[in-house]
PDB file of N, CA and C in Angstrom:
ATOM      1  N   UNK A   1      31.901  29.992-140.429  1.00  0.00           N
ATOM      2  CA  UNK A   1      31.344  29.005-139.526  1.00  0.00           C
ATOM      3  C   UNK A   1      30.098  29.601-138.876  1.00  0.00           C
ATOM      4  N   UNK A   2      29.032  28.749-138.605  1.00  0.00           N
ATOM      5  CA  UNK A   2      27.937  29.060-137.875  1.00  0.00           C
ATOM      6  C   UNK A   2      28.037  28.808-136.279  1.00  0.00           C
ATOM      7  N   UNK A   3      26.618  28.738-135.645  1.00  0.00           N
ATOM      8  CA  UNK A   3      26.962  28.585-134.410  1.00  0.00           C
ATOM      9  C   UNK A   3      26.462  27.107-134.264  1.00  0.00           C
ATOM     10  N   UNK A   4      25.419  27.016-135.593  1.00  0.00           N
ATOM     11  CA  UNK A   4      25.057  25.409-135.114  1.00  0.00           C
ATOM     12  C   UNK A   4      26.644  24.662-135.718  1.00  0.00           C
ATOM     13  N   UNK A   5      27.277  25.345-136.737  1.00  0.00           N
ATOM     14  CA  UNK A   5      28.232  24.343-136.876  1.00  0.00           C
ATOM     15  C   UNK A   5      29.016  23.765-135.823  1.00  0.00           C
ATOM     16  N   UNK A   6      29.548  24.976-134.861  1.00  0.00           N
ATOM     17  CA  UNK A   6      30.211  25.272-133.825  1.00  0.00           C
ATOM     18  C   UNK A   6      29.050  24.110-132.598  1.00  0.00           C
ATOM     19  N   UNK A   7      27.879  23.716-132.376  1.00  0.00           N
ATOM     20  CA  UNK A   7      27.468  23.379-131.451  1.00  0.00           C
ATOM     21  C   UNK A   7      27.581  22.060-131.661  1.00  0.00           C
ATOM     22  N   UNK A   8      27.034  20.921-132.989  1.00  0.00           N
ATOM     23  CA  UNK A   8      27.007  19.898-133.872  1.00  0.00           C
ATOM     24  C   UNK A   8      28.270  19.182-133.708  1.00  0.00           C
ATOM     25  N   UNK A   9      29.446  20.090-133.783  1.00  0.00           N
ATOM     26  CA  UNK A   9      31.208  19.596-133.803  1.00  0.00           C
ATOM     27  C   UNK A   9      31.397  19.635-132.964  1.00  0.00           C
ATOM     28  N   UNK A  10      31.424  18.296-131.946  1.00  0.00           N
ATOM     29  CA  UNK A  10      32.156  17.617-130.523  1.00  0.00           C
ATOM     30  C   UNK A  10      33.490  18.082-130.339  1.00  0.00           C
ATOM     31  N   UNK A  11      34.795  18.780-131.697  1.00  0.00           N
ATOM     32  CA  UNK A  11      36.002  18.884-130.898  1.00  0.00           C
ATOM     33  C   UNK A  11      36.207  20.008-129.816  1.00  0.00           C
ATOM     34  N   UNK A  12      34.683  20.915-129.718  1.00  0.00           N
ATOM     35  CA  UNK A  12      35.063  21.465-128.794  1.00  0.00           C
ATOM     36  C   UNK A  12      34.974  21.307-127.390  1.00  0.00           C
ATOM     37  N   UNK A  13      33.651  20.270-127.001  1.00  0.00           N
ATOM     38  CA  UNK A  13      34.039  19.630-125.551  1.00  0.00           C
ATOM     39  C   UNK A  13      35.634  19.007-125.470  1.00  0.00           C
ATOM     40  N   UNK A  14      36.352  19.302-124.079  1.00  0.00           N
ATOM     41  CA  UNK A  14      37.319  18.972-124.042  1.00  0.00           C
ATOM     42  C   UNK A  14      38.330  20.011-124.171  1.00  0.00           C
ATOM     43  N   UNK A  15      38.279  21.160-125.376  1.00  0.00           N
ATOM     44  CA  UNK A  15      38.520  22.242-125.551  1.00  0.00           C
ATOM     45  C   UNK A  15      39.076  22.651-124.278  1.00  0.00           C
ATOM     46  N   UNK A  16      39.716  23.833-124.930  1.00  0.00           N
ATOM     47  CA  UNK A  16      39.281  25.472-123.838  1.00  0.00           C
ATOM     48  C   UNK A  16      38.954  26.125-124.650  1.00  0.00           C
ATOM     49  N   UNK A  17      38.877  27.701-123.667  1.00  0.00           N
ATOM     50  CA  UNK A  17      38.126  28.806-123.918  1.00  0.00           C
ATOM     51  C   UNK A  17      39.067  30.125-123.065  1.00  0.00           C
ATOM     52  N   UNK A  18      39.009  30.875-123.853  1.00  0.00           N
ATOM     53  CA  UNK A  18      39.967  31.925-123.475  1.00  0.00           C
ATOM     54  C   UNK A  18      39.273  33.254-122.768  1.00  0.00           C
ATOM     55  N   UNK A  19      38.705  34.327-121.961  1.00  0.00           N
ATOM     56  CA  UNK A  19      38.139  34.818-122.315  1.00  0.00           C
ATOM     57  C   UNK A  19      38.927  36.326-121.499  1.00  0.00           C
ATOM     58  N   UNK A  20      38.888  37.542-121.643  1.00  0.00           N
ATOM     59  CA  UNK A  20      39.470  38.867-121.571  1.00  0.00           C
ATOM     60  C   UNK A  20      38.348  39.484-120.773  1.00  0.00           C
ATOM     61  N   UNK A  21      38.528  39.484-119.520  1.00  0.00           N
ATOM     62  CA  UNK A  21      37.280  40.441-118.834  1.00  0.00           C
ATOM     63  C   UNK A  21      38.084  41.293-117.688  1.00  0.00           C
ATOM     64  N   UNK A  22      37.544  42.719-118.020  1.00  0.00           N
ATOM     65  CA  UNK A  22      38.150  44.021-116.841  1.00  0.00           C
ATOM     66  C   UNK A  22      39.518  43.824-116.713  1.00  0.00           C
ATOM     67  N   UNK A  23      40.002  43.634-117.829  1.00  0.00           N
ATOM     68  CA  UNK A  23      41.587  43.423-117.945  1.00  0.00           C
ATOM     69  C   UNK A  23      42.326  42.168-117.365  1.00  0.00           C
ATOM     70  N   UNK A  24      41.983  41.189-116.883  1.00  0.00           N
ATOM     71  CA  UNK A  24      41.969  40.013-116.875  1.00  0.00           C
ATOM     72  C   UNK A  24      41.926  39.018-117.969  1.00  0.00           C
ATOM     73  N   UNK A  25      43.012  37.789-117.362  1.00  0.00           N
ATOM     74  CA  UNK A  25      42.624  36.957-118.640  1.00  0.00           C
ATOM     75  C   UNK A  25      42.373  35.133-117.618  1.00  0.00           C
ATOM     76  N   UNK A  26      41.134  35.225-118.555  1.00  0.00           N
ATOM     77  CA  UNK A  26      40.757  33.809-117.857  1.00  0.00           C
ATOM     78  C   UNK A  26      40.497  32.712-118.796  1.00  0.00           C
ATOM     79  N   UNK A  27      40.684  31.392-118.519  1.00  0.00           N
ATOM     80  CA  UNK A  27      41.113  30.221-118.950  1.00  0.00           C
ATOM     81  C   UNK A  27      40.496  29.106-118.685  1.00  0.00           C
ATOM     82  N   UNK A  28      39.871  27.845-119.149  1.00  0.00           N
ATOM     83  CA  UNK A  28      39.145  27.221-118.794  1.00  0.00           C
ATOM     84  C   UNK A  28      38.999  25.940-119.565  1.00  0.00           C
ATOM     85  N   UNK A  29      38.387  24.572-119.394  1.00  0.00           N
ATOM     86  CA  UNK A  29      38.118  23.376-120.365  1.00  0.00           C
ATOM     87  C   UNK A  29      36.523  23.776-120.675  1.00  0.00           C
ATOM     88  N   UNK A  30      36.240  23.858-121.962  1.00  0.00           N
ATOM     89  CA  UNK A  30      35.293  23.092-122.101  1.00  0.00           C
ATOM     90  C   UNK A  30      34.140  22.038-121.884  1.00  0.00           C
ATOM     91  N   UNK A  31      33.363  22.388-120.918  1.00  0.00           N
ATOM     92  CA  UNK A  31      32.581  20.759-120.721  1.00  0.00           C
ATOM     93  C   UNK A  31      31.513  20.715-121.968  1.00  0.00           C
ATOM     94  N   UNK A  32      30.901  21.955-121.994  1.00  0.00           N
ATOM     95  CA  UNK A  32      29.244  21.643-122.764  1.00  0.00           C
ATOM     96  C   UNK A  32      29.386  22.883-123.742  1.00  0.00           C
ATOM     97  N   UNK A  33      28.892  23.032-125.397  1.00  0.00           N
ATOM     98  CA  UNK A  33      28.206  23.788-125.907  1.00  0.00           C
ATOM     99  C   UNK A  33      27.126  23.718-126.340  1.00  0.00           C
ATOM    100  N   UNK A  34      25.806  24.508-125.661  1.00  0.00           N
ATOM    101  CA  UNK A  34      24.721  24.335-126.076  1.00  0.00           C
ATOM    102  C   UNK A  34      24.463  25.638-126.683  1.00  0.00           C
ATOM    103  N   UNK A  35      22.685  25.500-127.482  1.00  0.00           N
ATOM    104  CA  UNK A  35      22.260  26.663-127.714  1.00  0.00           C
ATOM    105  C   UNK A  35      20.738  26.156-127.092  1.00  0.00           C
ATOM    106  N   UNK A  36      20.657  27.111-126.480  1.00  0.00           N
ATOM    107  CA  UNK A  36      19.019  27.396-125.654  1.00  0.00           C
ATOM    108  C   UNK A  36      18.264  28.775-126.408  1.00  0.00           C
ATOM    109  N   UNK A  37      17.420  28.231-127.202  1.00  0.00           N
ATOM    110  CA  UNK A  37      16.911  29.564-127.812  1.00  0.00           C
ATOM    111  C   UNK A  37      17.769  30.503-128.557  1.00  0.00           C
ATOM    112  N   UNK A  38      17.993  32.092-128.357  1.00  0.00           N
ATOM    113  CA  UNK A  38      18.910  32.593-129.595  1.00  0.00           C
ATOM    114  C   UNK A  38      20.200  32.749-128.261  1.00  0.00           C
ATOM    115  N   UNK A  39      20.255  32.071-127.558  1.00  0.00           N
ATOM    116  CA  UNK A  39      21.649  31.929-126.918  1.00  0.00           C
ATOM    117  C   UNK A  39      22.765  31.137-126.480  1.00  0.00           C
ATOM    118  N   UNK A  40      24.052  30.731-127.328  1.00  0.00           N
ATOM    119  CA  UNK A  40      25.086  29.738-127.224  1.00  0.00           C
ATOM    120  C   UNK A  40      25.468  29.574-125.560  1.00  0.00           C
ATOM    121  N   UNK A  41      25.259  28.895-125.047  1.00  0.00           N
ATOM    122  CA  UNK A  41      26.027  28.566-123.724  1.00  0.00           C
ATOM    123  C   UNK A  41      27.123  27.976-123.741  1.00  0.00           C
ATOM    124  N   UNK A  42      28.270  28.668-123.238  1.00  0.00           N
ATOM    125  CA  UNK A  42      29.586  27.935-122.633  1.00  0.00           C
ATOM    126  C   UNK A  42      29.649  27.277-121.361  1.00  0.00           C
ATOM    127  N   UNK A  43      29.509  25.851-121.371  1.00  0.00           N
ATOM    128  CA  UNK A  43      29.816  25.453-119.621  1.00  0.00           C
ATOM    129  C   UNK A  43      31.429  24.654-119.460  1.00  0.00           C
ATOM    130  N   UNK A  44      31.728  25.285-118.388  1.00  0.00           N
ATOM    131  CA  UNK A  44      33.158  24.960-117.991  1.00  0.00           C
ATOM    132  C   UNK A  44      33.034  23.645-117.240  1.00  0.00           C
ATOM    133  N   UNK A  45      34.376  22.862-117.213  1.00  0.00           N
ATOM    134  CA  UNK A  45      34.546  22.005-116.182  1.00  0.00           C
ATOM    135  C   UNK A  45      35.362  22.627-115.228  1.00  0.00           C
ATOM    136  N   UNK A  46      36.131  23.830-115.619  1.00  0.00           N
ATOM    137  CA  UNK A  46      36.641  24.447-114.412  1.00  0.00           C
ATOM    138  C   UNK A  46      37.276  25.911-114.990  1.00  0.00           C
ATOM    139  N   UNK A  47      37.464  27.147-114.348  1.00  0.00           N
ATOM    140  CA  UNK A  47      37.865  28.266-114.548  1.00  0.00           C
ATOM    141  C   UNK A  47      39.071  28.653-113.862  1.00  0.00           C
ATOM    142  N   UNK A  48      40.284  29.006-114.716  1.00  0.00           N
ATOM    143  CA  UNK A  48      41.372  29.659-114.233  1.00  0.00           C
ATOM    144  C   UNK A  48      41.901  31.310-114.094  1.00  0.00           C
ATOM    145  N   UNK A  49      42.060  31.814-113.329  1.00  0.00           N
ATOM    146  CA  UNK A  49      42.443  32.837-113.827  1.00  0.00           C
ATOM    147  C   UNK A  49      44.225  33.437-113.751  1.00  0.00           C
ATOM    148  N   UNK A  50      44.486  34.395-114.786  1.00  0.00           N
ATOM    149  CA  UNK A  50      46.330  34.385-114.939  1.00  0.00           C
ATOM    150  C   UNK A  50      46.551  35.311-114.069  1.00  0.00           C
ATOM    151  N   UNK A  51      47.270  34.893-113.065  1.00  0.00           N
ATOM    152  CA  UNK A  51      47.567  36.099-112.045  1.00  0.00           C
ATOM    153  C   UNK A  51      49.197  36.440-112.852  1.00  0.00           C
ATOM    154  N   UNK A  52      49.441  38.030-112.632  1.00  0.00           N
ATOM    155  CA  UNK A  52      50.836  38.096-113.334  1.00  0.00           C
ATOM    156  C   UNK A  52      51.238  38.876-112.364  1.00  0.00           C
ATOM    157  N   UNK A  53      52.567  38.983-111.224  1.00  0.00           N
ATOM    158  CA  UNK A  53      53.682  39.248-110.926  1.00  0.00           C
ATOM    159  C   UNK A  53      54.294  39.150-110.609  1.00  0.00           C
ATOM    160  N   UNK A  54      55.096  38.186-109.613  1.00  0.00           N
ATOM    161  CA  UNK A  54      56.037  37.502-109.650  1.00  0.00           C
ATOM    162  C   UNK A  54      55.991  36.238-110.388  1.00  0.00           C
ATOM    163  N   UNK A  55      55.911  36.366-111.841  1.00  0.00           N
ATOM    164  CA  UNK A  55      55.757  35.453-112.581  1.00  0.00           C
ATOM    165  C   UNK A  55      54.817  35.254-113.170  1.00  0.00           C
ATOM    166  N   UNK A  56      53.981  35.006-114.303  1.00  0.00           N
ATOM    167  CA  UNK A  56      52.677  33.809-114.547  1.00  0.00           C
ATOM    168  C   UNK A  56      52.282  33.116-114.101  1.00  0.00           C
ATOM    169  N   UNK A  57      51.289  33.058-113.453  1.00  0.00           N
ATOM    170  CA  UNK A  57      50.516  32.127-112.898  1.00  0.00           C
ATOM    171  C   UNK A  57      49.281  31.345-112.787  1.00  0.00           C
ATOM    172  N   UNK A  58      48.769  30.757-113.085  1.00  0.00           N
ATOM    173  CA  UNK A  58      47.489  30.310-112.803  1.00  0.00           C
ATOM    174  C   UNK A  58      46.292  30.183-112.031  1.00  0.00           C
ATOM    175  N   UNK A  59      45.260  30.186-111.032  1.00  0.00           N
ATOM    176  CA  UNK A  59      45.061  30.507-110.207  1.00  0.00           C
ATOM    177  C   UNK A  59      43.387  30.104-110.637  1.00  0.00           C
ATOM    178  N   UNK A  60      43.141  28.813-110.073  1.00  0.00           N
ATOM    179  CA  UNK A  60      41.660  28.405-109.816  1.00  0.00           C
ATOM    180  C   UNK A  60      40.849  29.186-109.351  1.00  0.00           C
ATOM    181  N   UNK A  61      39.617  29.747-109.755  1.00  0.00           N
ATOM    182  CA  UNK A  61      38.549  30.455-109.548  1.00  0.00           C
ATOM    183  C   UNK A  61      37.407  29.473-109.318  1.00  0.00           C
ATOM    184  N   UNK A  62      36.841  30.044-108.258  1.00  0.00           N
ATOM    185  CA  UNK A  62      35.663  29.094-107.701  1.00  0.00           C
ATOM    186  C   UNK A  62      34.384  29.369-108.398  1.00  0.00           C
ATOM    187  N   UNK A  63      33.772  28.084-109.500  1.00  0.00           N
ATOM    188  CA  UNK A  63      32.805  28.254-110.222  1.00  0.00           C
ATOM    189  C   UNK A  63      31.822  27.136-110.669  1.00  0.00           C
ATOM    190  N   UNK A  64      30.778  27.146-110.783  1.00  0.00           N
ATOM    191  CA  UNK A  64      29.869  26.022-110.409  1.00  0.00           C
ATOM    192  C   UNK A  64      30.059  25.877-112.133  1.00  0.00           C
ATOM    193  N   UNK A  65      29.786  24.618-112.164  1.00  0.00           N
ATOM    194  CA  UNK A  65      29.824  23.908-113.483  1.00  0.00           C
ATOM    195  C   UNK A  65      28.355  23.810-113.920  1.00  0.00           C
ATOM    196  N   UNK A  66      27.294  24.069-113.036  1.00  0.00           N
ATOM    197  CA  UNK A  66      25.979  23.702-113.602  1.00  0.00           C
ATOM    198  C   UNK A  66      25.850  25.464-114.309  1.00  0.00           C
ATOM    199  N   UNK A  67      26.710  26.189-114.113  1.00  0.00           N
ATOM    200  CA  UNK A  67      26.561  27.689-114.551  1.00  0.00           C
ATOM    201  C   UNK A  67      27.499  28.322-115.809  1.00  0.00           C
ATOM    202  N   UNK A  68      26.322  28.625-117.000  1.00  0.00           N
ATOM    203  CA  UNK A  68      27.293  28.737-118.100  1.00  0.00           C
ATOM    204  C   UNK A  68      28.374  30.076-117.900  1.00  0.00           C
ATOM    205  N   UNK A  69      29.697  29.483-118.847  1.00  0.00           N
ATOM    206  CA  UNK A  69      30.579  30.635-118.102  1.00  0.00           C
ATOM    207  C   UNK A  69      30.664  31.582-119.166  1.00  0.00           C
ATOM    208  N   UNK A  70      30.018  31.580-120.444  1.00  0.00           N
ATOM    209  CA  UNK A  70      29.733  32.494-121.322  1.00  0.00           C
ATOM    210  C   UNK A  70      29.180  32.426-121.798  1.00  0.00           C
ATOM    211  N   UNK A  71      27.961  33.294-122.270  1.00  0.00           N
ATOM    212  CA  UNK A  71      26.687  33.359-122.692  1.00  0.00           C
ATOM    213  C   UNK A  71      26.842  34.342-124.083  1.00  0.00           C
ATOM    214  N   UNK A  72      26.274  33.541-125.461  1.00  0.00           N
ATOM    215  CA  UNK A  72      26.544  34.642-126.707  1.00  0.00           C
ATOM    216  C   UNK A  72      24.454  34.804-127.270  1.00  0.00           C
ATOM    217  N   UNK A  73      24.523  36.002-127.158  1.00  0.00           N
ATOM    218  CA  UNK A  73      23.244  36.068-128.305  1.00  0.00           C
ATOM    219  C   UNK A  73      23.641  35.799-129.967  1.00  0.00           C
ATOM    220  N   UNK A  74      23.175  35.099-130.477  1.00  0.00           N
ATOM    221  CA  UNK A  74      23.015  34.396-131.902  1.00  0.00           C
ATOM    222  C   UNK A  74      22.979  35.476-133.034  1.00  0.00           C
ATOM    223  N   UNK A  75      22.352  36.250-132.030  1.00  0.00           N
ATOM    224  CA  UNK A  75      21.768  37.719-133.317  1.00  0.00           C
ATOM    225  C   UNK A  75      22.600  39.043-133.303  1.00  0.00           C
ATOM    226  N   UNK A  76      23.765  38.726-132.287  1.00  0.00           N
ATOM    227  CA  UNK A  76      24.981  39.793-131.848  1.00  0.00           C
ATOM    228  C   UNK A  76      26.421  38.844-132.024  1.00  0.00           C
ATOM    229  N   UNK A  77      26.539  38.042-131.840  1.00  0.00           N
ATOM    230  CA  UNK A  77      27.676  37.628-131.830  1.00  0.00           C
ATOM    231  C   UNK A  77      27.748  36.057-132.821  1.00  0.00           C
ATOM    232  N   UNK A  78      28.859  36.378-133.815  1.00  0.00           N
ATOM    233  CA  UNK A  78      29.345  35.737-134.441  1.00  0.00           C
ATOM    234  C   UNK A  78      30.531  34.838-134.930  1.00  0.00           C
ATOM    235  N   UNK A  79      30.641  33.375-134.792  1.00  0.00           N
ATOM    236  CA  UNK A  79      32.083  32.575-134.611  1.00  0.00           C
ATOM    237  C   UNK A  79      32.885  32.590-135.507  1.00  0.00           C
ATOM    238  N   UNK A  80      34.108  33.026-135.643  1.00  0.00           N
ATOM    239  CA  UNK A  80      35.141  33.222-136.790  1.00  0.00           C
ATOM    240  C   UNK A  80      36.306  32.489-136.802  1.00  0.00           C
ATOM    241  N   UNK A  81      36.394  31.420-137.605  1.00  0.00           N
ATOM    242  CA  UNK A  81      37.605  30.644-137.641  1.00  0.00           C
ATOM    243  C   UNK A  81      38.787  31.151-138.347  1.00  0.00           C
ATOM    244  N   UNK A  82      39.702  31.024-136.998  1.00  0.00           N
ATOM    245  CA  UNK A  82      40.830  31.144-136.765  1.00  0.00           C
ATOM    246  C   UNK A  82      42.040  30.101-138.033  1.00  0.00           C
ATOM    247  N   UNK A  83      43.277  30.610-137.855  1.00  0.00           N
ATOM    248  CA  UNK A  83      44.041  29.885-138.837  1.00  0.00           C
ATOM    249  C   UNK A  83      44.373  28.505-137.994  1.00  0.00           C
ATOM    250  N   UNK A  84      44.592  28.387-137.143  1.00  0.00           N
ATOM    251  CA  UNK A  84      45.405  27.408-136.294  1.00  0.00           C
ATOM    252  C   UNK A  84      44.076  26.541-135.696  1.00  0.00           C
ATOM    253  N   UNK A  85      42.641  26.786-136.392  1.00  0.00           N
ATOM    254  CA  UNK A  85      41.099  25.851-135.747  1.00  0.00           C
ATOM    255  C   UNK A  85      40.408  26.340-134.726  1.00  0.00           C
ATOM    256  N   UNK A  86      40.973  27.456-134.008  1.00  0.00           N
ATOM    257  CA  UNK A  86      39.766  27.778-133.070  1.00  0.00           C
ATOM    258  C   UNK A  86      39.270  28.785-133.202  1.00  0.00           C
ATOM    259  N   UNK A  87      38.309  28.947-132.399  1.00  0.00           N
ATOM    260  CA  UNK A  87      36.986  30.283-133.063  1.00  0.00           C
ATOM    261  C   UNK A  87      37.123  31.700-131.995  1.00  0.00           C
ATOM    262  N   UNK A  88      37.334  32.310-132.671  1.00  0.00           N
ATOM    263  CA  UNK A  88      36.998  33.947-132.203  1.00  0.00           C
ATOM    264  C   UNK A  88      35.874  33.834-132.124  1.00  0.00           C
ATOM    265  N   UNK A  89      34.764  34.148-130.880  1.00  0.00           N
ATOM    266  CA  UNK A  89      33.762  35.036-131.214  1.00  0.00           C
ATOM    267  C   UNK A  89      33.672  36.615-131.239  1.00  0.00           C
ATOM    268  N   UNK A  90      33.088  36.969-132.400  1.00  0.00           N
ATOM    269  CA  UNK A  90      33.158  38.154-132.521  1.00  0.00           C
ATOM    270  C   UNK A  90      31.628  39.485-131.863  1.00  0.00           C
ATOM    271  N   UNK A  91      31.682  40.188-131.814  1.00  0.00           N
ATOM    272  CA  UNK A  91      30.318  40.848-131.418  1.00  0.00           C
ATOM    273  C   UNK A  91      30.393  41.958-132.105  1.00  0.00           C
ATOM    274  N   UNK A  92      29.551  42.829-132.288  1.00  0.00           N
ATOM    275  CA  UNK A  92      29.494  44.238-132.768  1.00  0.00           C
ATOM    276  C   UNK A  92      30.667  44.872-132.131  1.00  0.00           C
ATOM    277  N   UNK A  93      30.620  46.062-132.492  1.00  0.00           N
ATOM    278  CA  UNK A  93      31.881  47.092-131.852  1.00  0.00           C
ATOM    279  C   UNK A  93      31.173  47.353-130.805  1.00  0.00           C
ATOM    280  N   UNK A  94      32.289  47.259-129.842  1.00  0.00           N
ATOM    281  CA  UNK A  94      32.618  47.953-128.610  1.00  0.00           C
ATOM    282  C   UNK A  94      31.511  47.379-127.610  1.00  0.00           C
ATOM    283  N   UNK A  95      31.120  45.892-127.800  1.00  0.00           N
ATOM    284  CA  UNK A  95      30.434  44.934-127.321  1.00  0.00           C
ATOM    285  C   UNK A  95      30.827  43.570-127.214  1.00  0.00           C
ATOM    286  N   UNK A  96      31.394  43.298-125.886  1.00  0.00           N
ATOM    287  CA  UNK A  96      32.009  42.021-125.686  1.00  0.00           C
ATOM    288  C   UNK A  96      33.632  42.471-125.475  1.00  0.00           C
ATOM    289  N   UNK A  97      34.391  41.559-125.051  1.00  0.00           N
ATOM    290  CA  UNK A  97      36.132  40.917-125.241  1.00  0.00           C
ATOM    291  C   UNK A  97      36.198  39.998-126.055  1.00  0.00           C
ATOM    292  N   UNK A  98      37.753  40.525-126.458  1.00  0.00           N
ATOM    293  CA  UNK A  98      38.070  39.011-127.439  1.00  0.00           C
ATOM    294  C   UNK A  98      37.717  37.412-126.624  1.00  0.00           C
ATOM    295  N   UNK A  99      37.009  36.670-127.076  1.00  0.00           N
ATOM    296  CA  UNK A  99      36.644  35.495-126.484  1.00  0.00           C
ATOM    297  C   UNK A  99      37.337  34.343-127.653  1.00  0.00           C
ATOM    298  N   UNK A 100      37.892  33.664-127.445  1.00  0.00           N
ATOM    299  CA  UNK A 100      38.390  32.102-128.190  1.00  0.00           C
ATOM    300  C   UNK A 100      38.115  30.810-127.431  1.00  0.00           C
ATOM    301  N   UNK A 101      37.272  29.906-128.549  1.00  0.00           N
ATOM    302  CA  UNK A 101      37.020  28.325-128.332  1.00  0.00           C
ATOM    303  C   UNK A 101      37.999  28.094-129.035  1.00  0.00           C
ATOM    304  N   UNK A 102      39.269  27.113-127.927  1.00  0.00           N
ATOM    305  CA  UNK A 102      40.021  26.189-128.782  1.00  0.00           C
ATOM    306  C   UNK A 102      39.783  24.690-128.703  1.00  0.00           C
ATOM    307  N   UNK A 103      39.565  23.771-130.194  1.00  0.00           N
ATOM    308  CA  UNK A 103      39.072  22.580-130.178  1.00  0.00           C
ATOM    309  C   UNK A 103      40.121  21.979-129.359  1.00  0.00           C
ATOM    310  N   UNK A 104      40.157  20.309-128.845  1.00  0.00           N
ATOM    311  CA  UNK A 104      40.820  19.725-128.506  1.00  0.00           C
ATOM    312  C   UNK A 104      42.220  19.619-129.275  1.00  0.00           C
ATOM    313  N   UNK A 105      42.914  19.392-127.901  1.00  0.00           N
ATOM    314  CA  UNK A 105      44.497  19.685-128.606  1.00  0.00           C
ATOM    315  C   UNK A 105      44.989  20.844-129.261  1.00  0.00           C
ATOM    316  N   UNK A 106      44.521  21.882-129.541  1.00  0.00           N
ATOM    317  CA  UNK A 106      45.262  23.256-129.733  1.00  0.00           C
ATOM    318  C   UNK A 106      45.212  24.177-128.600  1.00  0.00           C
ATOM    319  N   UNK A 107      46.569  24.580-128.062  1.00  0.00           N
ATOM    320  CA  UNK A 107      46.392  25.778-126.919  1.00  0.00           C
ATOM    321  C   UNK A 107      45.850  24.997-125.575  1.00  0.00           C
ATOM    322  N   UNK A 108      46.531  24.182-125.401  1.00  0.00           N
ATOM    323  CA  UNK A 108      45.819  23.294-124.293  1.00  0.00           C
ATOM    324  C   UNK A 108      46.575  24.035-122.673  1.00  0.00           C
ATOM    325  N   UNK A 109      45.649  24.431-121.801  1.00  0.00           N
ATOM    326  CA  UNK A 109      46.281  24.922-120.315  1.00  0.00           C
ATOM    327  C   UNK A 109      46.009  23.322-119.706  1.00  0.00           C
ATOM    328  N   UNK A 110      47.797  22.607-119.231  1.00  0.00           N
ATOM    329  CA  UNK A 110      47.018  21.609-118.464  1.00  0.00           C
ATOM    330  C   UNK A 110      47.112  22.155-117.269  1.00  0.00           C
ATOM    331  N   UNK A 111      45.889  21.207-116.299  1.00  0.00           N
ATOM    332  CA  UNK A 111      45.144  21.567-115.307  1.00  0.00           C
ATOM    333  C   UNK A 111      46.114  21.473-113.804  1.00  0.00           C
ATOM    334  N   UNK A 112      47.436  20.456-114.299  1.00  0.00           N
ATOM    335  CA  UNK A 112      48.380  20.307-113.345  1.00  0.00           C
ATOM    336  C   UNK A 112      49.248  21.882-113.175  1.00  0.00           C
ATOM    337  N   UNK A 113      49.020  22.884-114.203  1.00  0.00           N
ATOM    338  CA  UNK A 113      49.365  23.542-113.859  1.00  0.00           C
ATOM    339  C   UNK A 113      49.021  25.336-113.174  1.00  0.00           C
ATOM    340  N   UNK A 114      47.689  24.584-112.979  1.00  0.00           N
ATOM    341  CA  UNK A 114      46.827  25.398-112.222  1.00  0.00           C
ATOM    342  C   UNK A 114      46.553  25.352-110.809  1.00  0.00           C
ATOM    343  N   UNK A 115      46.990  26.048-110.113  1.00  0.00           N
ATOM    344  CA  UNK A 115      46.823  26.485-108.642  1.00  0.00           C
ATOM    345  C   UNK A 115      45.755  26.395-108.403  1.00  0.00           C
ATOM    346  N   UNK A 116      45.198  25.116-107.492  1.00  0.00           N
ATOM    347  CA  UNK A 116      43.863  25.065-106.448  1.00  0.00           C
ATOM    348  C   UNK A 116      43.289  24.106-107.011  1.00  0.00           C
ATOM    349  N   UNK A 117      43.447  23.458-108.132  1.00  0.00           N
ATOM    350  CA  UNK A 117      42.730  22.132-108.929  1.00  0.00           C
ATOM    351  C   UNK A 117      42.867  20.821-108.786  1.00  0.00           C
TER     352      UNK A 117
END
């Protein structure tokens, strides 16, 4: 898969997006994929993050929607489809976290079960 394929194919508005940062794992819908020049923009309609200890949890993170919530260079990072439809992006070694776009309806976090939304 490319990235224009990935931008062209609407099932990912609506989506989520998975993403692994400083040992954290954060969670989110889909609003927008664009590409601006050699860079894919992810914009959220909203960001979760998994708090874990007394239990799993969810936990709304305060984040402006006019602000993309992941940014890929075109010429470093590459989209890899997954068995189950959604995309790994991948990056060189030891550049980036595992990041996943899942299209609509696979891996869905609903939003009722997110703290602060």
């Amino acid at each position: 898969m490319t990235w224009d394929e990935v931008i062209n194919d609407k099932q990912w508005v609506g989506g989520d997006f998975e993403t692994h940062r400083q040992g954290q794992v954060f969670r989110g819908r889909i609003r927008q994929v664009v590409l601006e020049g050699p860079v894919v923009r992810v914009y959220a309609c909203w960001v979760a993050r998994l708090s874990i200890g007394r239990g799993r949890r969810w936990k709304s993170i305060n984040w402006s929607t006019d602000q993309p919530y992941a940014e890929y260079l075109t010429d470093l990072f590459t989209p890899e489809v997954k068995e189950d439809g959604s995309v790994k992006v991948v990056g060189p070694d030891g550049l980036g976290a595992p990041e996943i776009l899942f299209p609509k309806g696979v891996s869905h976090l609903d939003p009722k079960f997110v703290k602060g939304l």
